[in-house]
Protein backbone atom coordinates (compact mmCIF):
# COMPACT_ATOMS: atom_id res chain seq x y z
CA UNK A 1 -11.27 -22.33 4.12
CA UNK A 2 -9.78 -22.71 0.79
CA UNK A 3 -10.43 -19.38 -0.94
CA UNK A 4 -9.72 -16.00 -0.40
CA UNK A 5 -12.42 -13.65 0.63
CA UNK A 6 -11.78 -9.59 0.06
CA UNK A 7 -13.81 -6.82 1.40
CA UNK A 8 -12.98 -3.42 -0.12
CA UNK A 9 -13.58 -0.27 2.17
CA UNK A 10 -12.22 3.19 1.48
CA UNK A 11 -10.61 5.55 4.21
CA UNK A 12 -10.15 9.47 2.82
CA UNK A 13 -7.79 8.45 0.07
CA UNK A 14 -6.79 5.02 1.19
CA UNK A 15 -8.89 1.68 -0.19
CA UNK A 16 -8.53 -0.86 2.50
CA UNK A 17 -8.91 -4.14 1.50
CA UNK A 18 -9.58 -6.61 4.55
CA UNK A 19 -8.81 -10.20 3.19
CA UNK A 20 -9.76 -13.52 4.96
CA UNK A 21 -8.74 -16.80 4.13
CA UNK A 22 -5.34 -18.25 2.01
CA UNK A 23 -3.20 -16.20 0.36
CA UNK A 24 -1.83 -19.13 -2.08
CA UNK A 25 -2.36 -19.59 -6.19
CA UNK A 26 -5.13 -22.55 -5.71
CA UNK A 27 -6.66 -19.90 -3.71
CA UNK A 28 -7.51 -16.73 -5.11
CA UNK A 29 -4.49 -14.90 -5.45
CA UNK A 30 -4.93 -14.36 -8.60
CA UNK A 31 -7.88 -13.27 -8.26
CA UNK A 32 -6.01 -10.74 -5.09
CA UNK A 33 -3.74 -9.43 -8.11
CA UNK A 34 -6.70 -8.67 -10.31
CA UNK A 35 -8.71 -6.96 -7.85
CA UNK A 36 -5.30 -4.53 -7.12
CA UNK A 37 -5.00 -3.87 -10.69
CA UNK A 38 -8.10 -2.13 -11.24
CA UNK A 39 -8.04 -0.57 -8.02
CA UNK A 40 -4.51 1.02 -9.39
CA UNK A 41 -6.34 1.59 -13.05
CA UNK A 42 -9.00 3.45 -11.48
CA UNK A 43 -6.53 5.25 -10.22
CA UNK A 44 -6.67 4.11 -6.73
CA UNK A 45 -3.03 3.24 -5.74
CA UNK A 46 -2.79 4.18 -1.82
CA UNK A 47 -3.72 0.14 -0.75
CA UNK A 48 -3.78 -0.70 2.56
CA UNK A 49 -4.33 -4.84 2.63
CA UNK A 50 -5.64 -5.93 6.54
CA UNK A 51 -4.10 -9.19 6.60
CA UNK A 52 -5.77 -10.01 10.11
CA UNK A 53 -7.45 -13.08 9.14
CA UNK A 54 -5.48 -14.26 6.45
CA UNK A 55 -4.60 -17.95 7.67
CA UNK A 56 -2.03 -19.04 5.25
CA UNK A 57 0.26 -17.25 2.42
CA UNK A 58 2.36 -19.49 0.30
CA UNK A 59 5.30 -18.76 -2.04
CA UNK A 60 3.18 -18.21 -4.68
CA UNK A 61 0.55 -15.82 -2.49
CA UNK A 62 3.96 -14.06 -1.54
CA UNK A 63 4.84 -13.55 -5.46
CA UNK A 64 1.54 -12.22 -6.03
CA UNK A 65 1.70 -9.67 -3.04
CA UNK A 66 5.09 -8.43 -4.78
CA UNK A 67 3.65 -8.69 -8.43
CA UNK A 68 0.61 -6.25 -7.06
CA UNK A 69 3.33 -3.96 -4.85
CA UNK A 70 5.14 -3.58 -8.37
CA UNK A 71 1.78 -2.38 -10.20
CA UNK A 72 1.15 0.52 -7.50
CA UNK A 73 4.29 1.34 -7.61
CA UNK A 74 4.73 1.68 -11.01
CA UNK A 75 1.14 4.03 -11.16
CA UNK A 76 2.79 6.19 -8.23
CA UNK A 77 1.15 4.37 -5.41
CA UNK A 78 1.78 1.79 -2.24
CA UNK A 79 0.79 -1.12 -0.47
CA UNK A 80 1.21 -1.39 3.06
CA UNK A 81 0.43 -4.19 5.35
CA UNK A 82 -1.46 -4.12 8.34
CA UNK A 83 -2.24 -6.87 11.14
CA UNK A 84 0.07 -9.83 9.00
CA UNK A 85 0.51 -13.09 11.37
CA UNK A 86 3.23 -14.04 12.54
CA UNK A 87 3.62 -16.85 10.27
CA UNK A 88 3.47 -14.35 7.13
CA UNK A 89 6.12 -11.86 8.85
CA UNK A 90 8.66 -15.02 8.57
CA UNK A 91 7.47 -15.51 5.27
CA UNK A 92 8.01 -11.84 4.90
CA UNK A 93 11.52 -11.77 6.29
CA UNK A 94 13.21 -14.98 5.01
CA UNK A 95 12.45 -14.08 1.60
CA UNK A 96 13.95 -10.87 2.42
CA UNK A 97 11.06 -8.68 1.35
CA UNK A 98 11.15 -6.87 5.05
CA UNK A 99 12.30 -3.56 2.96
CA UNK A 100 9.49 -3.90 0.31
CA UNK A 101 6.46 -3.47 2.83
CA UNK A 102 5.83 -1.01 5.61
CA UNK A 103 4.13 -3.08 8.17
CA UNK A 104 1.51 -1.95 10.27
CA UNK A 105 -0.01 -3.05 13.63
CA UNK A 106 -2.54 -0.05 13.56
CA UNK A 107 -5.21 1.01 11.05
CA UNK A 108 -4.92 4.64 12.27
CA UNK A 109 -0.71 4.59 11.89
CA UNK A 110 -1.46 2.65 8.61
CA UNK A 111 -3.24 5.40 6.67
CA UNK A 112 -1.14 8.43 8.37
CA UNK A 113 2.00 6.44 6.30
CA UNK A 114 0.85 7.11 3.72
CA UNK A 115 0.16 10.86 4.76
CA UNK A 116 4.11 10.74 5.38
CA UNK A 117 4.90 9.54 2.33
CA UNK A 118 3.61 12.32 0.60
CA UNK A 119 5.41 14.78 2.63
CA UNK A 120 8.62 12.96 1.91
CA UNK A 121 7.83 13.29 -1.70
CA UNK A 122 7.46 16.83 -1.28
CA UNK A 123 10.10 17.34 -0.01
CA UNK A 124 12.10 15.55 -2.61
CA UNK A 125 10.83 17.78 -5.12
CA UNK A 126 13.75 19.35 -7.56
CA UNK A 127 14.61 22.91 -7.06
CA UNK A 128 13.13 25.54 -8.92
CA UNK A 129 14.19 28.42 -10.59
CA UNK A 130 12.96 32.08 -9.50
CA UNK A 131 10.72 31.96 -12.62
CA UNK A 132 8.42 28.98 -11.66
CA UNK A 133 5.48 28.78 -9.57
CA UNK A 134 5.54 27.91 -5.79
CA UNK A 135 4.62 23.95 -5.34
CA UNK A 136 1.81 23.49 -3.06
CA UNK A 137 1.76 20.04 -1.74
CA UNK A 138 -1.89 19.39 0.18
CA UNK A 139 -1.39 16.50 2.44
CA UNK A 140 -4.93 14.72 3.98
CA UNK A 141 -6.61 13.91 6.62
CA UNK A 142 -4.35 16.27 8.79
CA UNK A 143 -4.97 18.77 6.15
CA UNK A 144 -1.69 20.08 6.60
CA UNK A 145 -0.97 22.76 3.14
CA UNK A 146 3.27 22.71 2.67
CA UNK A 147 4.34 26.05 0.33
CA UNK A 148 7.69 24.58 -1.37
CA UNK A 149 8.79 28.12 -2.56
CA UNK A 150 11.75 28.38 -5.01
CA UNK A 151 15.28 28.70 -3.98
């Protein structure tokens, strides 16, 4: 299998994108980088990518996975990783990119991340003054409502 095959499904918020095939440049990456990019430009940027039957990732596949990490990130958003091989979490963790990627071995655990993510960033909010409005942070699919109230 020499190209890249990617299946795009969406979860409440999440887009998963189940890939199959080589992650490497003769393969498709770019074409991997692309498809994040106007995921994140339609404003999209909570990416799960289900690496289950990805066979092979290369330096150059492993570039691209950090090019398209940078690009959510800089929108506001994440990539996580779900099912990788064990080949790709060497790949992963010699090139010491272990702190870059939350790793996943479950879907369900997967998308709640992200759910935690957004809590953490809620709480990280800046306090406010008595004169500004309460923050309400809504948090799916737990539907869990957090009232930051001023200090």
């Amino acid at each position: 299998m020499l190209n890249l095959y990617i299946n795009e499904r969406r979860i409440e918020d999440v887009t998963v994108l189940d890939l199959r095939g080589r992650i490497r440049i003769t393969g498709g990456v770019r074409g991997l980088h692309k498809s994040i990019c106007c995921l994140v430009e339609e404003g999209k940027t909570r990416i799960l990518l289900n690496l289950s039957q990805v066979t092979h990732i290369d330096s150059s596949g492993l570039d691209e996975l950090v090019a398209s990490c940078v690009t959510a990130r800089n929108q506001g958003g994440e990539i996580k990783l779900l099912h990788p091989t064990e080949q790709m979490r060497e790949v992963i963790t010699t090139a010491n990119l272990s702190a870059l990627f939350d790793i996943y071995n479950d879907e369900y655990d997967a998308i709640a991340g992200f759910n935690r993510e957004a809590l953490r960033a809620a709480k990280a909010l800046p306090f406010f003054s008595n004169d500004d409005d309460a923050v309400i942070a809504i948090v799916r699919p737990l539907r869990i409502t957090a009232k930051l109230q001023p200090r």
